[in-house]
Protein backbone atom coordinates (compact mmCIF):
# COMPACT_ATOMS: atom_id res chain seq x y z
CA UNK A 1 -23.85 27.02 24.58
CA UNK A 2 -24.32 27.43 21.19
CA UNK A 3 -22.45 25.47 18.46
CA UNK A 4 -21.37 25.54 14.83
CA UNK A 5 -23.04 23.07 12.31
CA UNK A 6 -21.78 22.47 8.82
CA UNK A 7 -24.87 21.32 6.38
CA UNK A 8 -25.72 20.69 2.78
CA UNK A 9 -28.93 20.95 1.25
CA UNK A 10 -30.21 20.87 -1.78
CA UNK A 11 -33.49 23.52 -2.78
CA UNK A 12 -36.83 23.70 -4.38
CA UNK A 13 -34.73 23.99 -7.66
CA UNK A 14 -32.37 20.81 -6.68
CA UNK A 15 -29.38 23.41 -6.68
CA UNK A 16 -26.79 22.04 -3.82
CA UNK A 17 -26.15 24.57 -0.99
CA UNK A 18 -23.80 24.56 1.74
CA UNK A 19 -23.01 26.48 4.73
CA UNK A 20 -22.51 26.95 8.28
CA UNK A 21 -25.13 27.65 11.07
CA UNK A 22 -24.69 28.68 14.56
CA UNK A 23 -27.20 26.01 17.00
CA UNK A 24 -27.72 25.16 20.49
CA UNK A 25 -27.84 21.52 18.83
CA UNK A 26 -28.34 19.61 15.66
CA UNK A 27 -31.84 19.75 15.69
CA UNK A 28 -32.16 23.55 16.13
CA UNK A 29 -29.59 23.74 13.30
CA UNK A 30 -31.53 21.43 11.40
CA UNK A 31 -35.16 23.57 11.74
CA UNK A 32 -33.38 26.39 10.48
CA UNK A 33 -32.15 24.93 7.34
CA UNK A 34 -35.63 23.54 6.56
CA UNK A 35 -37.04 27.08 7.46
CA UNK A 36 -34.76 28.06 4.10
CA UNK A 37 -37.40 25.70 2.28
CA UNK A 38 -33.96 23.37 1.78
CA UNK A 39 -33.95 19.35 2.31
CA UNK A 40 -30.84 18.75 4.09
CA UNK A 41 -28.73 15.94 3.07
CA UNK A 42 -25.82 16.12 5.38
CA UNK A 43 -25.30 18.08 8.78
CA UNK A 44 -22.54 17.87 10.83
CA UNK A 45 -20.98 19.60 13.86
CA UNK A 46 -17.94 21.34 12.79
CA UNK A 47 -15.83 20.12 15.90
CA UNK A 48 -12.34 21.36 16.58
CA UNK A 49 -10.04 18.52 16.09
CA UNK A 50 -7.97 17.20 18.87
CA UNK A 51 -4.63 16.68 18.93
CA UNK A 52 -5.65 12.88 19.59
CA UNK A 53 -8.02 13.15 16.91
CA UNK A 54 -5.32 14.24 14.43
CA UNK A 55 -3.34 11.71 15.67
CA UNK A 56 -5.26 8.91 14.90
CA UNK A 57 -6.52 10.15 11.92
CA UNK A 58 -3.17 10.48 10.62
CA UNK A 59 -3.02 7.21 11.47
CA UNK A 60 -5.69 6.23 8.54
CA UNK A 61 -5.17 6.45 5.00
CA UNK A 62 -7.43 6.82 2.08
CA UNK A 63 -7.16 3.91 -0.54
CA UNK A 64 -6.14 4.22 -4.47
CA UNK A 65 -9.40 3.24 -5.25
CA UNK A 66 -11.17 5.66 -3.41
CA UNK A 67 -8.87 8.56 -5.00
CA UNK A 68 -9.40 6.93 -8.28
CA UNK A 69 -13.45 7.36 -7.20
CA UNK A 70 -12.95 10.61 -6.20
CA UNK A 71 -10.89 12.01 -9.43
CA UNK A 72 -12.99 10.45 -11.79
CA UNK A 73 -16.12 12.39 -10.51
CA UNK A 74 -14.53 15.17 -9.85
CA UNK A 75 -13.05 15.22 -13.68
CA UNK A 76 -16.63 14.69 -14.69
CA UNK A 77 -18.37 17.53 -12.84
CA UNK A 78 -15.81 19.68 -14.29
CA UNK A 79 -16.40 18.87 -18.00
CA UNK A 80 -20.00 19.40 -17.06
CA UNK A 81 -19.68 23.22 -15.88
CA UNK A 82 -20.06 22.27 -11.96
CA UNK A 83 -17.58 25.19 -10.22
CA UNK A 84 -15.27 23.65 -7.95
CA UNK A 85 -16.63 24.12 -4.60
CA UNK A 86 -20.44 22.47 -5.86
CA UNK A 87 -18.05 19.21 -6.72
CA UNK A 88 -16.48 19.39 -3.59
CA UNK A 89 -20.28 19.89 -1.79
CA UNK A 90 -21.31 16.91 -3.82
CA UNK A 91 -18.48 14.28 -3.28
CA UNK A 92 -18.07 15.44 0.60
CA UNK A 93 -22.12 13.93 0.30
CA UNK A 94 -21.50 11.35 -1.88
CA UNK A 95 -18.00 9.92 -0.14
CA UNK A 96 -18.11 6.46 1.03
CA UNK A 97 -14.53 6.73 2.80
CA UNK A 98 -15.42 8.27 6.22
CA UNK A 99 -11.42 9.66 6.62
CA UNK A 100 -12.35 11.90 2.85
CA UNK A 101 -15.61 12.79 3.67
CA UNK A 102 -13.87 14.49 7.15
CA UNK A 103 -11.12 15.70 5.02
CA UNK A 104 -13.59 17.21 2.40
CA UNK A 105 -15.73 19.24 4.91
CA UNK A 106 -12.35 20.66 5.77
CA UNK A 107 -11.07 21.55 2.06
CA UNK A 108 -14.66 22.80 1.32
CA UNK A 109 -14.44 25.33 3.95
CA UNK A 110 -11.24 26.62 3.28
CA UNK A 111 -11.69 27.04 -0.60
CA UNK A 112 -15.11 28.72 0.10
CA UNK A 113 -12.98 30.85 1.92
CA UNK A 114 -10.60 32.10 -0.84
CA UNK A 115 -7.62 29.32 -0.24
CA UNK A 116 -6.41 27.83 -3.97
CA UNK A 117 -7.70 24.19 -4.18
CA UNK A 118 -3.91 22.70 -4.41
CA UNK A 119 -2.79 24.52 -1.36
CA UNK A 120 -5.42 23.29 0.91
CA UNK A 121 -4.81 19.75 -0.33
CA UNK A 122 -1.05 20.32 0.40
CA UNK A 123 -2.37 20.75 4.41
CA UNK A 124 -3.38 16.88 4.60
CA UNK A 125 -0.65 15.13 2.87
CA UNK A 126 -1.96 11.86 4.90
CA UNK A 127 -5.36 11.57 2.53
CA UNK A 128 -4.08 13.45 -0.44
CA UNK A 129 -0.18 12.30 -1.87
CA UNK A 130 2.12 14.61 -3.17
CA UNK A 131 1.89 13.79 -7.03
CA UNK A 132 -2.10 14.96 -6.83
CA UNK A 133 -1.20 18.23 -5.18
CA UNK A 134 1.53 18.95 -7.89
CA UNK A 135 -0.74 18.25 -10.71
CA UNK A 136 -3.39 20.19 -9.38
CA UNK A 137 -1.25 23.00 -8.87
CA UNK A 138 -0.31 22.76 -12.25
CA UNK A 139 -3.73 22.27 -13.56
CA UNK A 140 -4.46 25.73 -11.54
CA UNK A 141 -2.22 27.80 -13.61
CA UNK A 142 -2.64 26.15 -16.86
CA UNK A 143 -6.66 26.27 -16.27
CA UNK A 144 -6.84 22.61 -17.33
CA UNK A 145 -8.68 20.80 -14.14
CA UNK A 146 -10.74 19.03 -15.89
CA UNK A 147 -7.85 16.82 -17.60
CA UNK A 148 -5.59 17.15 -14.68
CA UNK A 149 -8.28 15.06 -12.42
CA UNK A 150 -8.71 12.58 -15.77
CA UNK A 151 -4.98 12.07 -15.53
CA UNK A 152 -4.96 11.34 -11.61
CA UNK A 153 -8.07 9.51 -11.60
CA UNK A 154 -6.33 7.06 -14.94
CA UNK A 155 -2.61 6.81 -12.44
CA UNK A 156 -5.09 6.07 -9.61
CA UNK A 157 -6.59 3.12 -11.00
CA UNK A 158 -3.54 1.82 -12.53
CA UNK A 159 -1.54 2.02 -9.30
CA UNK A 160 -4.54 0.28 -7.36
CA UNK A 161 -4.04 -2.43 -9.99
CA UNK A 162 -0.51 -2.79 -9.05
CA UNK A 163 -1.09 -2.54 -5.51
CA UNK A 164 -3.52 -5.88 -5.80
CA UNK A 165 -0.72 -7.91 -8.01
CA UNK A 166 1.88 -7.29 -5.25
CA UNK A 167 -0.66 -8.26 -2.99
CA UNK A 168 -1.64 -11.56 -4.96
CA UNK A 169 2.21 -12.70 -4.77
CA UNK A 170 2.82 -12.24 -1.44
CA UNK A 171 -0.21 -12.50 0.90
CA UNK A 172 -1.44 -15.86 -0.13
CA UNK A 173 1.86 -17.64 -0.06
CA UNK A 174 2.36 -16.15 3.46
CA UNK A 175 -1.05 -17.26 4.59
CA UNK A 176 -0.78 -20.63 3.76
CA UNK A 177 2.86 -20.96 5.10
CA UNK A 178 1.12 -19.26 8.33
CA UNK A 179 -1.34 -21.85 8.46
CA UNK A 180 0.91 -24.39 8.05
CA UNK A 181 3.15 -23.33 10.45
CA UNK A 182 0.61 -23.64 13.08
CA UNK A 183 -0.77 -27.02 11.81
CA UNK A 184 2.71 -28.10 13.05
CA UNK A 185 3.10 -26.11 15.87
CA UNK A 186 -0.61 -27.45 17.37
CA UNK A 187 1.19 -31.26 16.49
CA UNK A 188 4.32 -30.78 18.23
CA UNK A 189 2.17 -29.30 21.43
CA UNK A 190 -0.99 -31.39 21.61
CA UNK A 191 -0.40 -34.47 19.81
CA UNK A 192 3.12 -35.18 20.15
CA UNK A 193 3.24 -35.36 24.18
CA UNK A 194 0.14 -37.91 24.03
CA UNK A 195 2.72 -40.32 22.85
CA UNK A 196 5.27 -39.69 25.60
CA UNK A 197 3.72 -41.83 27.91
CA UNK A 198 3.76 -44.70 25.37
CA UNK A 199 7.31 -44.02 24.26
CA UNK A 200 8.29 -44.75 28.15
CA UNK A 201 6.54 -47.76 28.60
CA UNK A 202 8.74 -49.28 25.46
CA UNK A 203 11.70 -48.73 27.53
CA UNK A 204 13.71 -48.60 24.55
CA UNK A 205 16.29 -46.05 23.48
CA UNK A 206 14.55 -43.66 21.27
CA UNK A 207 16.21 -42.79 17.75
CA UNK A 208 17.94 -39.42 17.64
CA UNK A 209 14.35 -38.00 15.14
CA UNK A 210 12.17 -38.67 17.73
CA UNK A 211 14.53 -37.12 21.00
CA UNK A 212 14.96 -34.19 18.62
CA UNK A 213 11.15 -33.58 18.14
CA UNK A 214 9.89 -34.95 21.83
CA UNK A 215 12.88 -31.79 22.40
CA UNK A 216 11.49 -29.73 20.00
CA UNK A 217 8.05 -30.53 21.75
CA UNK A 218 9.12 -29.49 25.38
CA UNK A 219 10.49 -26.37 24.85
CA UNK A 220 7.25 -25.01 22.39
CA UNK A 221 5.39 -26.21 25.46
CA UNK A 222 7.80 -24.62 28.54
CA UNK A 223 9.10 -21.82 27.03
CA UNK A 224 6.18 -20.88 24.51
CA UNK A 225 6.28 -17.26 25.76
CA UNK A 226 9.69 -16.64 25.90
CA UNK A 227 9.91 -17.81 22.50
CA UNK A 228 7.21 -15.03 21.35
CA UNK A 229 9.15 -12.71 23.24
CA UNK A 230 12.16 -13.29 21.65
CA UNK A 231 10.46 -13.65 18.20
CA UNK A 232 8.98 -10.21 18.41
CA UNK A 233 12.11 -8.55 19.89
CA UNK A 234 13.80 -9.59 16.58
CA UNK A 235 10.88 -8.14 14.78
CA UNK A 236 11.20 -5.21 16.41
CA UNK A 237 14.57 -4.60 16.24
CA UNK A 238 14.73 -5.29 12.07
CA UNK A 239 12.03 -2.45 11.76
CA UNK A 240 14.09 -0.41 13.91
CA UNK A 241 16.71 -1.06 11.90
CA UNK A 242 15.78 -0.88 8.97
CA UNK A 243 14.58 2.88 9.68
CA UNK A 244 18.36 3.86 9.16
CA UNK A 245 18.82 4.89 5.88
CA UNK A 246 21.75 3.32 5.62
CA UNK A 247 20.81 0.38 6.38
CA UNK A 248 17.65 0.30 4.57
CA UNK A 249 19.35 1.00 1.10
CA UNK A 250 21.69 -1.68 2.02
CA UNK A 251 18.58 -3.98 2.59
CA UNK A 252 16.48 -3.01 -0.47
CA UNK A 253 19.60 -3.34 -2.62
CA UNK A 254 20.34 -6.93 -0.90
CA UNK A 255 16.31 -7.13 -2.12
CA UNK A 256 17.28 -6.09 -5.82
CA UNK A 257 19.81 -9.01 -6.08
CA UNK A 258 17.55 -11.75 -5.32
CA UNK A 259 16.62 -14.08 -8.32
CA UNK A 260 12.93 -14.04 -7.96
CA UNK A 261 11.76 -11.68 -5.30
CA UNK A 262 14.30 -9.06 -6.71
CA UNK A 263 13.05 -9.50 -10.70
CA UNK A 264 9.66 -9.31 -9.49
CA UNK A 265 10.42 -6.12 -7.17
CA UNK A 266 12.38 -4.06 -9.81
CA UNK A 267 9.62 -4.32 -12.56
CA UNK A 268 7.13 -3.19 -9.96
CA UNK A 269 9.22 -0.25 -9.20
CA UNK A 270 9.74 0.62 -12.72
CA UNK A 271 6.14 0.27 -13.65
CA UNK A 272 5.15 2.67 -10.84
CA UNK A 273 8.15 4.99 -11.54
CA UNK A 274 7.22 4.59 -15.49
CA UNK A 275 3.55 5.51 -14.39
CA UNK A 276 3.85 8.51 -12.17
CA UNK A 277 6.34 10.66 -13.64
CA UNK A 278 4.85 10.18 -17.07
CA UNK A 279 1.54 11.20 -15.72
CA UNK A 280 3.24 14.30 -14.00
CA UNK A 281 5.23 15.52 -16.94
CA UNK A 282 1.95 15.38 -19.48
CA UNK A 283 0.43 17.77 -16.25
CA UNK A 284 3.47 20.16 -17.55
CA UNK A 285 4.91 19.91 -13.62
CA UNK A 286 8.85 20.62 -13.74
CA UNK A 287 10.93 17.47 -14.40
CA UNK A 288 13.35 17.97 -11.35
CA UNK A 289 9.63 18.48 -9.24
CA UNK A 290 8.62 15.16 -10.88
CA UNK A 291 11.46 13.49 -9.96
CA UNK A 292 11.17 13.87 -6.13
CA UNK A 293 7.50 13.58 -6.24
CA UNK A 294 8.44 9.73 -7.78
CA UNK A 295 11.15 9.50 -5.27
CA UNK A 296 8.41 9.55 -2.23
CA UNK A 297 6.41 6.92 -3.66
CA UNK A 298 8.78 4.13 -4.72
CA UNK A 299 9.09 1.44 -1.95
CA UNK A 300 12.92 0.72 -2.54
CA UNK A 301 15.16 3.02 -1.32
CA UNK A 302 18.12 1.69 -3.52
CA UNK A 303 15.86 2.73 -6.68
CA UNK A 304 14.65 6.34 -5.17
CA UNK A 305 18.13 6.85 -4.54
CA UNK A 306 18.81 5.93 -7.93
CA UNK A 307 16.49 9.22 -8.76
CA UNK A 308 18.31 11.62 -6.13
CA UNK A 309 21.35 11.05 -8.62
CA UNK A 310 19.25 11.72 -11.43
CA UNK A 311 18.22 15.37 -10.25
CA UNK A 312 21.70 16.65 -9.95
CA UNK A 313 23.13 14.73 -13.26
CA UNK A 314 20.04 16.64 -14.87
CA UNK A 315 20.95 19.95 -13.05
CA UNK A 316 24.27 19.59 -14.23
CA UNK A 317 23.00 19.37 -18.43
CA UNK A 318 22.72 15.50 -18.50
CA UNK A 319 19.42 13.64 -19.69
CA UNK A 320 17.66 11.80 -17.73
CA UNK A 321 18.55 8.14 -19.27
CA UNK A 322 22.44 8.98 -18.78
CA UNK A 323 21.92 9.76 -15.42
CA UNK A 324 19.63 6.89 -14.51
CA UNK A 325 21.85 4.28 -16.48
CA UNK A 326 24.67 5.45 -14.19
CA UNK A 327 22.75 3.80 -11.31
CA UNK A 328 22.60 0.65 -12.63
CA UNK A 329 19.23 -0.41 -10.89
CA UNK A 330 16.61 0.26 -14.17
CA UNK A 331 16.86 -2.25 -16.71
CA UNK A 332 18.62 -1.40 -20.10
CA UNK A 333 15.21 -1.26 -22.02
CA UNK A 334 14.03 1.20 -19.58
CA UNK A 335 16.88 3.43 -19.94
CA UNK A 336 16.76 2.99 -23.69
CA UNK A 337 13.26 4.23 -24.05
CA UNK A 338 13.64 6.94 -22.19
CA UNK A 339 16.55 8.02 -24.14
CA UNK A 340 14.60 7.85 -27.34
CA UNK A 341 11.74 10.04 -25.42
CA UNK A 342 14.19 12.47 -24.85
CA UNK A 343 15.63 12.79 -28.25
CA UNK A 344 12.13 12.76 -30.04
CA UNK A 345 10.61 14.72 -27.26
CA UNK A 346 7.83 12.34 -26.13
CA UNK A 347 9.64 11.36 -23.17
CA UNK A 348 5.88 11.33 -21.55
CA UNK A 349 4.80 8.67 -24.13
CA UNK A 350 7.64 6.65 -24.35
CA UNK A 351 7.32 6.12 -19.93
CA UNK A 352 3.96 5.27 -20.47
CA UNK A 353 4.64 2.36 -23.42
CA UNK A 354 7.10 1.58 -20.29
CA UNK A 355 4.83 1.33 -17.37
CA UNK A 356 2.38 -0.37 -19.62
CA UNK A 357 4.93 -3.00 -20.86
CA UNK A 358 6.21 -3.43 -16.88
CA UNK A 359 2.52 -4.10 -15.96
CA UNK A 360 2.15 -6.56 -17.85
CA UNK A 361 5.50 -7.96 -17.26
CA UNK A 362 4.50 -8.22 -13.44
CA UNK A 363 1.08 -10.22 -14.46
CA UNK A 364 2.40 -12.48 -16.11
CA UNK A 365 5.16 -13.05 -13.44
CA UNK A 366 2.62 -13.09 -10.50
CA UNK A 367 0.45 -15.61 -12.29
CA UNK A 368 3.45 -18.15 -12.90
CA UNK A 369 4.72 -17.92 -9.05
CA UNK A 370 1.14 -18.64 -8.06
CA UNK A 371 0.86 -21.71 -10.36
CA UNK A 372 4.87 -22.82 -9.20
CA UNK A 373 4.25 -21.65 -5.38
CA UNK A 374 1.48 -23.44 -5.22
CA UNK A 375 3.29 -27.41 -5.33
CA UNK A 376 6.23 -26.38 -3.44
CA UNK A 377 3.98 -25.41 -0.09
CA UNK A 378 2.13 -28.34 -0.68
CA UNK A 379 5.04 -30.53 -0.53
CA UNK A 380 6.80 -28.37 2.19
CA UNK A 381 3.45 -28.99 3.94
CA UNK A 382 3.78 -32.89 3.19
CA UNK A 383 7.44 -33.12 4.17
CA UNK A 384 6.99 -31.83 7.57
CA UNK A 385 4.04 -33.18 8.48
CA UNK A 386 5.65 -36.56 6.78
CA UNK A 387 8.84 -36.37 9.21
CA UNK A 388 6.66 -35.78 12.31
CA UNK A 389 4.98 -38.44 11.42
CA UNK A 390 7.88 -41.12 10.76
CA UNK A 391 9.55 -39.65 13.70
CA UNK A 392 6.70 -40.84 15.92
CA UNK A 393 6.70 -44.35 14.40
CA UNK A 394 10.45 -44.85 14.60
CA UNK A 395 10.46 -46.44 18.23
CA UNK A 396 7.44 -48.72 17.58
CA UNK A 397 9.17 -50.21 14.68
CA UNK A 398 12.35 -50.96 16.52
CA UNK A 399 9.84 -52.03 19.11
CA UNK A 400 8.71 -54.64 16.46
CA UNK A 401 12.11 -55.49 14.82
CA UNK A 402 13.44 -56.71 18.55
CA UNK A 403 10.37 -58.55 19.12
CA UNK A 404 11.02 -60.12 15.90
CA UNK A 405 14.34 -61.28 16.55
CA UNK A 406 13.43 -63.02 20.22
């Protein structure tokens, strides 16, 4: 039975060519191209996609950086005359992230087949997020692609940036408190009982430390599964919980409040808030639009919600800084800026300063919890391992004390 095959080539006179060709199999497909006098640099079988396959693939997502990649070319091709669907032919060839090189072989039919590039981008909003599709909508009717993709490729990079600070501060404290964590767990299981036997034979009465960890001990070691049960039903049931909205703002408002964690999480929300709609409003996209594109993409619900009351203060005549400073989740300077963006009508310039100022803000605040995190799991570390330790010794010196006094 014969099949479809997607392919790109490239001819005698290095022009790119794509198209379709019906095969009984890849290598019949693949003789015909060459019979063109073309050197084929990707062919593919143009498979229907499974419901599983959608599935899963919905499952994946395509980084920052590789959109970043991707705009940045793209932008580049443009200025140099390439027509849309040759960029698309060459990135779908060039694409090192398997999930967009799919995707692309899937936008480059559709757009070779009449479909505007924004709407078929709008179809997978799993590889492609909503502030690229708005700008390249934009960028469609203003006939400005070429600085729409600069823009996106500029917010890409930045926001990868900002993803790897917030990773910084949180997944190396958590993988040295995980390590440590088992260091004492593999103690109270494996060392600890090979001093039972030896804490009987004193026949002494053991001080309350060492009955609390030999306790301790026994139930890691007889009820070790339950215990994983348990932990992961909690798990479970927080996620679940916090899927209710309620409950979620609640949470990431509880999150807001904190001293360090909360400081840290509002000028990371402001920076990407600062970022994105100032990118989307220099793309000339509708500030109310803006505002729920920014909405999708900040983590804490308490601040999106912030922006829901935003929208109708600014459908009701009010300016944006009003409406936000009603919230009372952005910082004053944040709210002052954008008032004087408002009233000198560089509202795009003044959120970038903003963003800029934020990013740096979180740097510097990522690099000192580093340096201070650093001591305190280190002596958290010492502590417990410390009182294990002492706990353990605690009968042989009383052992030693009463032989002293005979």
């Amino acid at each position: 039975m014969a099949k479809n095959f997607i392919y790109t080539a490239r001819n005698r006179a290095g022009q790119l060519l794509t198209g379709t060709v019906l095969a009984e199999d890849q290598t019949a497909a693949a003789s015909y191209v060459r019979q063109q006098d073309c050197f084929i640099t990707l062919i593919a079988e143009d498979k229907p996609k499974s419901s599983t396959g959608q599935f899963l693939k919905r499952l994946r997502r395509v980084g920052t950086k590789d959109l970043a990649v991707f705009c940045r070319q793209f932008s580049t091709m443009i200025n140099a005359g390439i027509p849309i669907l040759s960029c698309l032919g060459i990135l779908m060839e060039q694409c090192e992230s398997s999930l967009l090189k799919e995707t692309l072989q899937d936008v480059y039919k559709r757009v070779r087949e009449g479909e505007a590039l924004s709407r078929t981008l709008a179809s997978y909003p799993h590889v492609f997020p909503r502030l690229m599709i708005s700008l390249v909508e934009a960028g469609e009717l203003g006939g400005v692609m070429e600085e729409v993709f600069e823009r996106l490729a500029a917010q890409f990079e930045k926001e990868h940036k900002l993803n790897e600070k917030v990773k910084s501060a949180t997944v190396y404290p958590l993988v040295v408190m995980g390590i440590a964590c088992l260091i004492v767990i593999f103690i109270l299981v494996f060392v600890l009982p090979t001093f039972v036997g030896m804490f009987e034979g004193m026949r002494v009465e053991l001080p309350l430390p060492t009955r609390m960890l030999l306790l301790l001990s026994s139930i890691l070691q007889n009820q070790f599964l339950l215990l994983a049960a348990l932990a992961a039903a909690a798990v479970y049931g927080i996620r679940l919980a916090l899927r209710q909205p309620e409950i979620r703002e609640r949470f990431d408002a509880g999150i807001l409040r904190l001293p360090v964690v909360g400081v840290l999480t509002r000028k990371i929300e402001i920076a990407r808030f600062s970022r994105t709609l100032s990118t989307l409003l220099r793309g000339g996209v509708d500030i109310i639009v803006a505002l729920e594109v920014v909405e999708k993409i900040l983590s804490n619900s308490s601040m999106a919600r912030a922006l829901v009351q935003a929208k109708s203060g600014i459908r009701e005549g009010k300016g944006l800084a009003p409406a936000l400073n009603s919230s009372k989740v952005f910082t004053p300077m944040t709210v002052q800026m954008i008032a004087i963006g408002e009233e000198s009508g560089s509202l795009d310039q003044m959120l970038e300063r903003v963003a800029d100022f934020y990013d740096n803000e979180v740097d510097d605040m990522v690099a000192r919890l580093n340096s201070l995190l650093e001591p305190f799991i280190i002596l958290f570390l010492g502590i417990t391992i410390g009182s294990i330790v002492v706990a353990i010794l605690l009968p042989m010196f009383d052992v030693m004390s009463g032989m002293g006094t005979v």
